[in-house]
N, C-alpha and C. Protein backbone atom coordinates (compact mmCIF):
# COMPACT_ATOMS: atom_id res chain seq x y z
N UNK A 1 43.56 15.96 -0.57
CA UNK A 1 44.89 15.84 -1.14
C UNK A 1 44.80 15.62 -2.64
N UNK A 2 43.86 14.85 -3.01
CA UNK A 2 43.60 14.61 -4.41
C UNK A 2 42.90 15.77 -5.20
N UNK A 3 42.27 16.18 -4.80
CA UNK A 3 41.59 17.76 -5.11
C UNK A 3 42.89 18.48 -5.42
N UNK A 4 43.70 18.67 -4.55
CA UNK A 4 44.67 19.62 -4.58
C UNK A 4 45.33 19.55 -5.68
N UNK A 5 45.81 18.54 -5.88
CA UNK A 5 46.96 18.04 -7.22
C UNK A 5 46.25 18.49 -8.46
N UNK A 6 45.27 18.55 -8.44
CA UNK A 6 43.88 18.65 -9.59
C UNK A 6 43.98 19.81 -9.91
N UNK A 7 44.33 20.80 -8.85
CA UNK A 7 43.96 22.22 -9.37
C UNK A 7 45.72 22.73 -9.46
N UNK A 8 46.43 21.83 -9.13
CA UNK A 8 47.83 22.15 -9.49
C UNK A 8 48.14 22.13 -10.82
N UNK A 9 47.41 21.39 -11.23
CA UNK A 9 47.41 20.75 -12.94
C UNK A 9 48.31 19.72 -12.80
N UNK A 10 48.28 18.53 -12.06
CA UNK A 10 49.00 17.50 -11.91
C UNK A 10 48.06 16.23 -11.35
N UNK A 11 47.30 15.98 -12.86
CA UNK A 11 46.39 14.86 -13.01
C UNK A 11 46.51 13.34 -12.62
N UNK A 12 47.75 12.97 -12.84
CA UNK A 12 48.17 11.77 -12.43
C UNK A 12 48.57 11.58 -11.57
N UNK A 13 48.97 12.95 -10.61
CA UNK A 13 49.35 12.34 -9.23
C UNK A 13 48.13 12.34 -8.31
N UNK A 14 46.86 13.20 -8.95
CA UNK A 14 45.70 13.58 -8.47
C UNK A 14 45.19 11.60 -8.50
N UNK A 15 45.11 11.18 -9.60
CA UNK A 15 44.50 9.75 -9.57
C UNK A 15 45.44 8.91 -8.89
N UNK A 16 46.78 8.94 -8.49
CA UNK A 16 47.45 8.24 -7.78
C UNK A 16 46.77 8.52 -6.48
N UNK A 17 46.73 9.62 -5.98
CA UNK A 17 46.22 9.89 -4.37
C UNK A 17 45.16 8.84 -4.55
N UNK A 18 44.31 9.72 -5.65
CA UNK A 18 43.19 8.99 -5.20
C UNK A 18 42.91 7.75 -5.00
N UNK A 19 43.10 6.96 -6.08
CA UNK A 19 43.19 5.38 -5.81
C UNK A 19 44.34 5.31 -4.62
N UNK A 20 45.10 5.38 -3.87
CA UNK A 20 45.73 4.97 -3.01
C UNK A 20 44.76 5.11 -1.77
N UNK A 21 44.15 6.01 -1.50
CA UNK A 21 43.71 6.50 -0.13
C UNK A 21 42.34 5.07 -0.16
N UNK A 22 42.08 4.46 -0.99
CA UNK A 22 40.84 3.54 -1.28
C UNK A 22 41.28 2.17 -0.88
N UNK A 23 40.22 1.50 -0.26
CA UNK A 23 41.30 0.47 0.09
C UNK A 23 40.03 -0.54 -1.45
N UNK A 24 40.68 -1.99 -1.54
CA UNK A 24 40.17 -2.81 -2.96
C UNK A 24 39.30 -2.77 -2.58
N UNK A 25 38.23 -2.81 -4.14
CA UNK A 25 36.78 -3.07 -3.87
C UNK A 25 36.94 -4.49 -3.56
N UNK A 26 35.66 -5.17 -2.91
CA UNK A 26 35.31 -6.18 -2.58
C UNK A 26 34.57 -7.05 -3.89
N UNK A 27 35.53 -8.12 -3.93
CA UNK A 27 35.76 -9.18 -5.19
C UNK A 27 34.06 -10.22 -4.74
N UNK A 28 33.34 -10.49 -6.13
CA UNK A 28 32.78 -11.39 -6.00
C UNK A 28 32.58 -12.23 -5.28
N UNK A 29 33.79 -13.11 -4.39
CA UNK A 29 33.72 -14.05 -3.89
C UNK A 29 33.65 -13.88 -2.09
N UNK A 30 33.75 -12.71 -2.05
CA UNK A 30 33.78 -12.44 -0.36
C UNK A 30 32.54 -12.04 0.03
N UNK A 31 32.48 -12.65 1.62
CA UNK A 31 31.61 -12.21 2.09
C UNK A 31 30.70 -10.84 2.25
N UNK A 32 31.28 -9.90 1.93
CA UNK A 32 30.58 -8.51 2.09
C UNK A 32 30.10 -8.44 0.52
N UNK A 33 30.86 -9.40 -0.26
CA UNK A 33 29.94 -8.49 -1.62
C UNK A 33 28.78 -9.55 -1.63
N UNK A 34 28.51 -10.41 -1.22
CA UNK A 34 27.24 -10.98 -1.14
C UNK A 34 26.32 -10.84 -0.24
N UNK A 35 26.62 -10.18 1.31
CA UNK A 35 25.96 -9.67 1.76
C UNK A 35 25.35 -8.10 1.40
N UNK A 36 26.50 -7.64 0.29
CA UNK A 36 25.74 -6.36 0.13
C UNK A 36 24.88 -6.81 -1.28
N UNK A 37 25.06 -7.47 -1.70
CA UNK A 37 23.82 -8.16 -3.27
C UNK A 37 22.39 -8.55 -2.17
N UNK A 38 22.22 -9.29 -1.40
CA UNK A 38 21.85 -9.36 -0.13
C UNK A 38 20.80 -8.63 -0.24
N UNK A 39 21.50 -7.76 0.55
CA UNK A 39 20.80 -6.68 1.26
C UNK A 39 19.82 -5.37 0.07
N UNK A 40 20.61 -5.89 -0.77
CA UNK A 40 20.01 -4.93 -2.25
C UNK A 40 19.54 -5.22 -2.60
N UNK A 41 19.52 -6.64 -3.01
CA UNK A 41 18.16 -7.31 -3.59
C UNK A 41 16.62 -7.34 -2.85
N UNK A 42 17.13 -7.85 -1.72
CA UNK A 42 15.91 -8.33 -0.76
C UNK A 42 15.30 -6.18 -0.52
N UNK A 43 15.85 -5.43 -0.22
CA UNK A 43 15.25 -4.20 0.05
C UNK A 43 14.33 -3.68 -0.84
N UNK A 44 15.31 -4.20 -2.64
CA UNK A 44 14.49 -3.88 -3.36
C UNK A 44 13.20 -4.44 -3.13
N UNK A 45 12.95 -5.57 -3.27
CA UNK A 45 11.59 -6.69 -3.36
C UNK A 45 10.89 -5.81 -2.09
N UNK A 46 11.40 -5.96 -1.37
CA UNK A 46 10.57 -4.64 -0.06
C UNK A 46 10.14 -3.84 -0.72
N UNK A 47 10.96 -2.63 -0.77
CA UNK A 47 10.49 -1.69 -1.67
C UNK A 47 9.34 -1.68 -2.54
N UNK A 48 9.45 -2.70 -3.85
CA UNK A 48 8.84 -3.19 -4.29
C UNK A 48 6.87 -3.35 -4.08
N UNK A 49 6.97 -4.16 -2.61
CA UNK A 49 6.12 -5.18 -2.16
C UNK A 49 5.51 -4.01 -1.59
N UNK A 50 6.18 -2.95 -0.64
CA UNK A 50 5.48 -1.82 -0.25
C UNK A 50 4.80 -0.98 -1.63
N UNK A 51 5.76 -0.77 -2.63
CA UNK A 51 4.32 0.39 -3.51
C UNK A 51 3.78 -0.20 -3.80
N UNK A 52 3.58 -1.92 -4.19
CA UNK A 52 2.32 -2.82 -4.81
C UNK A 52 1.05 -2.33 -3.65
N UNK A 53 1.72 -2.68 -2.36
CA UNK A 53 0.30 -2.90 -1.51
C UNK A 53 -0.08 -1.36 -1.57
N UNK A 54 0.81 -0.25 -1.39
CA UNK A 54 -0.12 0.74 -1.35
C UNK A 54 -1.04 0.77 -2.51
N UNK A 55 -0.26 0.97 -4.00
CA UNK A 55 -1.24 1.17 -4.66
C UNK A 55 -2.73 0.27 -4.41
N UNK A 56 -2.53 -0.65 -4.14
CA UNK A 56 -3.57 -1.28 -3.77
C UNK A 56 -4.70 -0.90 -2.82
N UNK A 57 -4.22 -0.10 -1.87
CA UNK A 57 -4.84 0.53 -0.57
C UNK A 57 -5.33 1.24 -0.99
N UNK A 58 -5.14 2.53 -2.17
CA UNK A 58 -5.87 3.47 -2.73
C UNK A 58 -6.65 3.28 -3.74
N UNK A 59 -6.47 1.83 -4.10
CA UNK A 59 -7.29 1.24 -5.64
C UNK A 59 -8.97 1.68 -5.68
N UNK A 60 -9.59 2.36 -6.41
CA UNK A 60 -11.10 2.17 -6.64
C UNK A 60 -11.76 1.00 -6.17
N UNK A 61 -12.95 0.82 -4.94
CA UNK A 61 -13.50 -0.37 -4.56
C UNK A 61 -14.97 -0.01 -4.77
N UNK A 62 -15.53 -0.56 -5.91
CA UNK A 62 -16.59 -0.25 -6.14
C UNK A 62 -17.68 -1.20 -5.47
N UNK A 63 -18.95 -0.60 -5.25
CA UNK A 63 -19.71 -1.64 -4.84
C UNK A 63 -21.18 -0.76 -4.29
N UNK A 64 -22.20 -1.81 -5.48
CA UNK A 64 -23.65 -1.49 -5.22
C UNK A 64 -24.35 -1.97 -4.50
N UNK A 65 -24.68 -2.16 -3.18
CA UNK A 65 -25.08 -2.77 -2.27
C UNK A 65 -26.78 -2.09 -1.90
N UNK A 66 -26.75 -0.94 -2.77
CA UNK A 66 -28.08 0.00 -2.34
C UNK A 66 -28.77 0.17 -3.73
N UNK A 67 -29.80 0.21 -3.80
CA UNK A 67 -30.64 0.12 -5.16
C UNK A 67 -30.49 1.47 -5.73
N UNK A 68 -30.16 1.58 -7.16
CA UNK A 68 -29.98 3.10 -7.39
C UNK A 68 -31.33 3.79 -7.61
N UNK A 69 -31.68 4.93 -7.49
CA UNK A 69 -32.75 6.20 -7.31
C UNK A 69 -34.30 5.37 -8.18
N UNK A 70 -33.97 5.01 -9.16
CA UNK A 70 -35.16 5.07 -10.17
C UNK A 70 -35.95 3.11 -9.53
N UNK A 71 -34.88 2.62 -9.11
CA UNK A 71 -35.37 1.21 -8.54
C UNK A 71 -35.80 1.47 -7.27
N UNK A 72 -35.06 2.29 -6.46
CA UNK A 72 -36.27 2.89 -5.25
C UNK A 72 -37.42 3.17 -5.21
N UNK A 73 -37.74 3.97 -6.74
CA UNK A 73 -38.78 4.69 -6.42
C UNK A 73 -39.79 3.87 -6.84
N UNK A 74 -39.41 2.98 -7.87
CA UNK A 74 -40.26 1.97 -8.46
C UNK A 74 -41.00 1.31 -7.40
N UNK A 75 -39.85 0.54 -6.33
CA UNK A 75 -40.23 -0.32 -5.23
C UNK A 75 -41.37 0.51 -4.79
N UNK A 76 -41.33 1.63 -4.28
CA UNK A 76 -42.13 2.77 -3.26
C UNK A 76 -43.29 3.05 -3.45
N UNK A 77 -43.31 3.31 -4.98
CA UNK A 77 -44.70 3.18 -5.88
C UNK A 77 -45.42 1.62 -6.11
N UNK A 78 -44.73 1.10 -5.96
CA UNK A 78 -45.42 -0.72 -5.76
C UNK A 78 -45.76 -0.63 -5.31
N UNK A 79 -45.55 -0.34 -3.54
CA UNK A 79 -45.58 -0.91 -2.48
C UNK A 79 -46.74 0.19 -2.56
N UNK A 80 -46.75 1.34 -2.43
CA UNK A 80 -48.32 1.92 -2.31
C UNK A 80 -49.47 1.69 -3.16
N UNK A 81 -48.87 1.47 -4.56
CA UNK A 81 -50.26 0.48 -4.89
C UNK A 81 -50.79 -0.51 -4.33
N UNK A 82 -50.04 -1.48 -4.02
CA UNK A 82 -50.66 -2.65 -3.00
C UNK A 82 -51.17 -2.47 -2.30
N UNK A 83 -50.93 -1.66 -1.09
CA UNK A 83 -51.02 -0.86 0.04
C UNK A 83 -52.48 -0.21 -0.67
N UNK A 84 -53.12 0.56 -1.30
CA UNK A 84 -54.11 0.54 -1.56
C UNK A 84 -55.59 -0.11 -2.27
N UNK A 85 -54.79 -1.28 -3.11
CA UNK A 85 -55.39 -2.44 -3.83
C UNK A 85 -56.03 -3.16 -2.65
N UNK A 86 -55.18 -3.58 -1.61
CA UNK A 86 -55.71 -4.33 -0.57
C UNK A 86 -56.72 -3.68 0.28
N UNK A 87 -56.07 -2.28 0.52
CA UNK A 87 -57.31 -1.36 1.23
C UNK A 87 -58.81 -1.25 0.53
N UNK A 88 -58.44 -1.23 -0.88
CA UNK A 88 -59.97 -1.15 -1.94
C UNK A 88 -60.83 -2.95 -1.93
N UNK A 89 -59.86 -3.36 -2.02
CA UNK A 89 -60.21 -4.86 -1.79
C UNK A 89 -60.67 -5.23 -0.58
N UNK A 90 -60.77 -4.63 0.48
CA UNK A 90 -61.34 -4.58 1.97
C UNK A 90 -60.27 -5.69 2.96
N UNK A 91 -59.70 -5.95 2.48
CA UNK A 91 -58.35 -7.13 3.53
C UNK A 91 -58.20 -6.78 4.97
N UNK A 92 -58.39 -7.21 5.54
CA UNK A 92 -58.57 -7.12 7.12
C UNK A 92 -56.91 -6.28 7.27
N UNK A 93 -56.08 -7.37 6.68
CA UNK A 93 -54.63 -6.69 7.50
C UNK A 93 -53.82 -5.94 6.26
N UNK A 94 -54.20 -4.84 5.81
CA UNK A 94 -53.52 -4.28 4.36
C UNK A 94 -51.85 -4.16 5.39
N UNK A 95 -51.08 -4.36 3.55
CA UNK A 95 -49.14 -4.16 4.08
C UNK A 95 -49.59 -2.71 3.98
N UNK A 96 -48.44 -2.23 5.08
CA UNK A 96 -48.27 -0.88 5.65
C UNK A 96 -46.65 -0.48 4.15
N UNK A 97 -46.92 0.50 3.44
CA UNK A 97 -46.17 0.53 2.56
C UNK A 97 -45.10 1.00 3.17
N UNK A 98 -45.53 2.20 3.91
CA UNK A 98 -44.08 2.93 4.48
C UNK A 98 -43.39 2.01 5.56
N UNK A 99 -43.53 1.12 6.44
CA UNK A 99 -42.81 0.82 7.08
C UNK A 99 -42.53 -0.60 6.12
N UNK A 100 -42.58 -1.09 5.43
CA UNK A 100 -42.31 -2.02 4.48
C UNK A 100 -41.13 -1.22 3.96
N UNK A 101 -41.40 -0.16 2.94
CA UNK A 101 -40.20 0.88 2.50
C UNK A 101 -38.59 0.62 3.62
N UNK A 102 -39.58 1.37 4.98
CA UNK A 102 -38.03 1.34 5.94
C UNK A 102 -37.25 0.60 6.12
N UNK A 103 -38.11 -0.63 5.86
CA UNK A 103 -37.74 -1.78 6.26
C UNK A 103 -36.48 -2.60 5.28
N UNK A 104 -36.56 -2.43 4.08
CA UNK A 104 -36.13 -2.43 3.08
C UNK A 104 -34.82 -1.57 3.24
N UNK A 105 -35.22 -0.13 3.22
CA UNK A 105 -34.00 0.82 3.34
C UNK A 105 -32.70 0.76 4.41
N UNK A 106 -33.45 0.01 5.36
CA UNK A 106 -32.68 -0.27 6.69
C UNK A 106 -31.20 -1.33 6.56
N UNK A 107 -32.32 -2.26 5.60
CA UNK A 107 -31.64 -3.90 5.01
C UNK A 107 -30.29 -3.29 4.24
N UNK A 108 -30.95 -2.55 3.40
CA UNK A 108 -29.73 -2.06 2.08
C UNK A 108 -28.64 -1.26 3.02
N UNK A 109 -28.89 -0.51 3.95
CA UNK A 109 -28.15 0.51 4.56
C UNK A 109 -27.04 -0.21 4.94
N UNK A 110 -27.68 -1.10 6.44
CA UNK A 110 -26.60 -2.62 7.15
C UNK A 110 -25.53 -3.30 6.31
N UNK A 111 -26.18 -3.55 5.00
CA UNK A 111 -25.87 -4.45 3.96
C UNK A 111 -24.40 -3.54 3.54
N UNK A 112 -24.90 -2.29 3.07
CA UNK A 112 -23.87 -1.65 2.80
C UNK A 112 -22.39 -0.92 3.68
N UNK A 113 -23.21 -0.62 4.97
CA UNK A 113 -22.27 -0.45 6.02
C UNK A 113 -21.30 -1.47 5.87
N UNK A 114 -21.68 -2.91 5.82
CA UNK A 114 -21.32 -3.95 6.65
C UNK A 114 -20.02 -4.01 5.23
N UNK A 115 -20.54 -3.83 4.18
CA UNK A 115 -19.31 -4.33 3.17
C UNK A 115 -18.27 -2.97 2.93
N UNK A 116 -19.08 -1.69 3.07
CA UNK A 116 -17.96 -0.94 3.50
C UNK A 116 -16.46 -1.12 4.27
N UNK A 117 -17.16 -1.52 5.51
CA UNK A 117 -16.40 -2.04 6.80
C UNK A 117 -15.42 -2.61 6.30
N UNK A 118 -15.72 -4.07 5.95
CA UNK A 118 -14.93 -4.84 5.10
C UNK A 118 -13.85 -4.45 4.34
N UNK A 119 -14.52 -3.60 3.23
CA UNK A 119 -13.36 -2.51 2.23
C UNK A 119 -12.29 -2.04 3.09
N UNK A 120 -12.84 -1.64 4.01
CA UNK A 120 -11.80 -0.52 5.05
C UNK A 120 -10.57 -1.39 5.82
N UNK A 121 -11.12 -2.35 6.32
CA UNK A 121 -10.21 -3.34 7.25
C UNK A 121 -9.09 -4.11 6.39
N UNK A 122 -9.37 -4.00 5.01
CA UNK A 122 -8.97 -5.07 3.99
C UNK A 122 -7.98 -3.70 3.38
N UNK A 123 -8.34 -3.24 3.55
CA UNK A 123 -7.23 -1.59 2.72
C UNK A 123 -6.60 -1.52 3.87
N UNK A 124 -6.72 -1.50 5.33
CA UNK A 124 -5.84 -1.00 6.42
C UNK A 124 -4.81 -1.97 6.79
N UNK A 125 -5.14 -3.26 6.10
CA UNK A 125 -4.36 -4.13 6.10
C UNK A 125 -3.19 -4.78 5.26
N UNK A 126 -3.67 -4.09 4.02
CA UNK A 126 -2.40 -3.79 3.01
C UNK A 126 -1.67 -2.44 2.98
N UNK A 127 -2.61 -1.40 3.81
CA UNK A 127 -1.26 -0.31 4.39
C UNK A 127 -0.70 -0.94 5.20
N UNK A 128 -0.76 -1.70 5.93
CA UNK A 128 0.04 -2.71 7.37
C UNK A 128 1.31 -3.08 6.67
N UNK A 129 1.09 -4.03 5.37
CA UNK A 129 2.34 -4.54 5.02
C UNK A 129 2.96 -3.62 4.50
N UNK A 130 2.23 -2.66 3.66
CA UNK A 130 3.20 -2.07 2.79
C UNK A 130 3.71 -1.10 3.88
N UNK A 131 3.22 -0.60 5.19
CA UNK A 131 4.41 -0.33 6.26
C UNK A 131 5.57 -0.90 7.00
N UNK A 132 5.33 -2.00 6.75
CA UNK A 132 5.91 -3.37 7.36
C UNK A 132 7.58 -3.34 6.28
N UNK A 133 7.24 -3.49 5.18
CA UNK A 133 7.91 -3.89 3.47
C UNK A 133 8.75 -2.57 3.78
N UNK A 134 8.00 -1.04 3.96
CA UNK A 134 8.67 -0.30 3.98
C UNK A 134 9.77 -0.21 4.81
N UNK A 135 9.38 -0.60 6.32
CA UNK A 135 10.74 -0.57 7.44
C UNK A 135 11.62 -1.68 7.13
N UNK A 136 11.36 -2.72 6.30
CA UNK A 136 12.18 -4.07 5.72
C UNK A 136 12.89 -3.36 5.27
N UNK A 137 12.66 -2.72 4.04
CA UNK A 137 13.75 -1.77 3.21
C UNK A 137 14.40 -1.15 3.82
N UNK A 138 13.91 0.16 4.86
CA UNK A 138 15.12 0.56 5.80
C UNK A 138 16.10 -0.14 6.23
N UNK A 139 15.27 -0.81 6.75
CA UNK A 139 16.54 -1.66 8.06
C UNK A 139 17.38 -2.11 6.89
N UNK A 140 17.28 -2.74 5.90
CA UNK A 140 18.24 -3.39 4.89
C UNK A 140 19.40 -2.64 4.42
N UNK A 141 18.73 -1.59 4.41
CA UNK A 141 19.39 -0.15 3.64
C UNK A 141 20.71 0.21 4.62
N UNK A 142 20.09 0.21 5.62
CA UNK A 142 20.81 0.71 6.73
C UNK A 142 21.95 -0.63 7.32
N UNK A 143 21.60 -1.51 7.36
CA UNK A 143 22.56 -2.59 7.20
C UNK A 143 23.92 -3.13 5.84
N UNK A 144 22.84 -2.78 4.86
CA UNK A 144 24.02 -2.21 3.59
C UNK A 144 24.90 -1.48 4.06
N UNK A 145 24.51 -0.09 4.32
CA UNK A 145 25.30 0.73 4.63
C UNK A 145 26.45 0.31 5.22
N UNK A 146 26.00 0.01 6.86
CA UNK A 146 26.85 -0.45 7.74
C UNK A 146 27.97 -1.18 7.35
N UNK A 147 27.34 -2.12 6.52
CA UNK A 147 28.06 -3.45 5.77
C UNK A 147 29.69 -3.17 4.75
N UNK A 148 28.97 -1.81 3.96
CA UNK A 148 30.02 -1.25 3.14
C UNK A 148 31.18 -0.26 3.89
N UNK A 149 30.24 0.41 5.00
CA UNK A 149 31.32 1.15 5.64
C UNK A 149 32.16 0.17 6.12
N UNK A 150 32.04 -0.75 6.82
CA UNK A 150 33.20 -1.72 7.70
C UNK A 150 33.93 -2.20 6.96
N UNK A 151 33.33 -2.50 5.75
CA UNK A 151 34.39 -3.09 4.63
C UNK A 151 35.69 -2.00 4.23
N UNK A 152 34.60 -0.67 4.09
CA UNK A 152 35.54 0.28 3.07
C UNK A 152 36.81 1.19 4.05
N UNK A 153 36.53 1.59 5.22
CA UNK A 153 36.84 2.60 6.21
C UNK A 153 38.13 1.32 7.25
N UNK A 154 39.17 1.66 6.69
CA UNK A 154 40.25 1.08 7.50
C UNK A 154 40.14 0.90 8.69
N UNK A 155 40.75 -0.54 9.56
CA UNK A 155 40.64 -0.20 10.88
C UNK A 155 41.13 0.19 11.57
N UNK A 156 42.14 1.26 11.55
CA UNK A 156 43.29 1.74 12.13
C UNK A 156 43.11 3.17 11.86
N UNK A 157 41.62 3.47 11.15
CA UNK A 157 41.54 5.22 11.62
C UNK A 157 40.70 5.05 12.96
């Protein structure tokens, strides 16, 4: 109806419709405008609280738990000098270099699995909230909504 008047070229009766068909906005002091501040605020902080934790979930987790290339090889070359010092030296029980090596490699491997793991459970757990934060925001959103329609939508349509 207000459209119409508009293209009649009859502007003021166009803003009369319009504001008439509206029922008052909701004043400061009533209940729906503080439940809808409410519901806007708190969704935001959801909102919010969800992209913190994701970004967090995807953050760079660095971690040297395994000796890098040139300290390997160092160790490897030790360990077979010894491994032959003792053999030249005649020692009843010479260290076995290579299974000394494995032994070593095995340690660092566990070591590193194990804090991997960690990384992983600790990231799957701030996607948790920030899934959690995210359906907070829905539901809020969606309760806004609700909130404004009942206010705005007469009860007698």
């Amino acid at each position: 109806m207000a459209f119409t008047a508009i293209f009649r070229g009859n502007p003021g009766f166009a803003t009369r419709c319009y504001v008439s068909d509206r029922r008052p906005s909701a004043s400061t002091g009533t209940g729906t405008w503080w439940d809808s501040i409410t519901c806007i605020v708190i969704a935001a902080l959801a909102t919010l609280t969800a992209l913190g934790f994701l970004a967090a979930s995807i953050f760079v987790a660095r971690f040297r738990y395994i000796a890098p290339e040139p300290e390997l090889i160092a160790y490897a070359e030790g360990l077979d000098t010894d491994e032959a010092r003792m053999i030249a030296d005649g020692q009843a029980d010479p260290v076995d270099a290579l299974v000394t090596f494995k032994r070593a490699l095995c340690r660092q491997y566990a070591v590193a699995t194990d804090h991997n793991r960690q990384i992983n459970q600790k990231r799957a757990l701030w996607r948790s909230i920030a899934g959690l934060a995210t359906l907070v925001s829905i539901l809020l959103t969606l309760v806004l909504v609700a909130t404004v329609t009942l206010h705005y939508v007469p009860k007698g349509h």
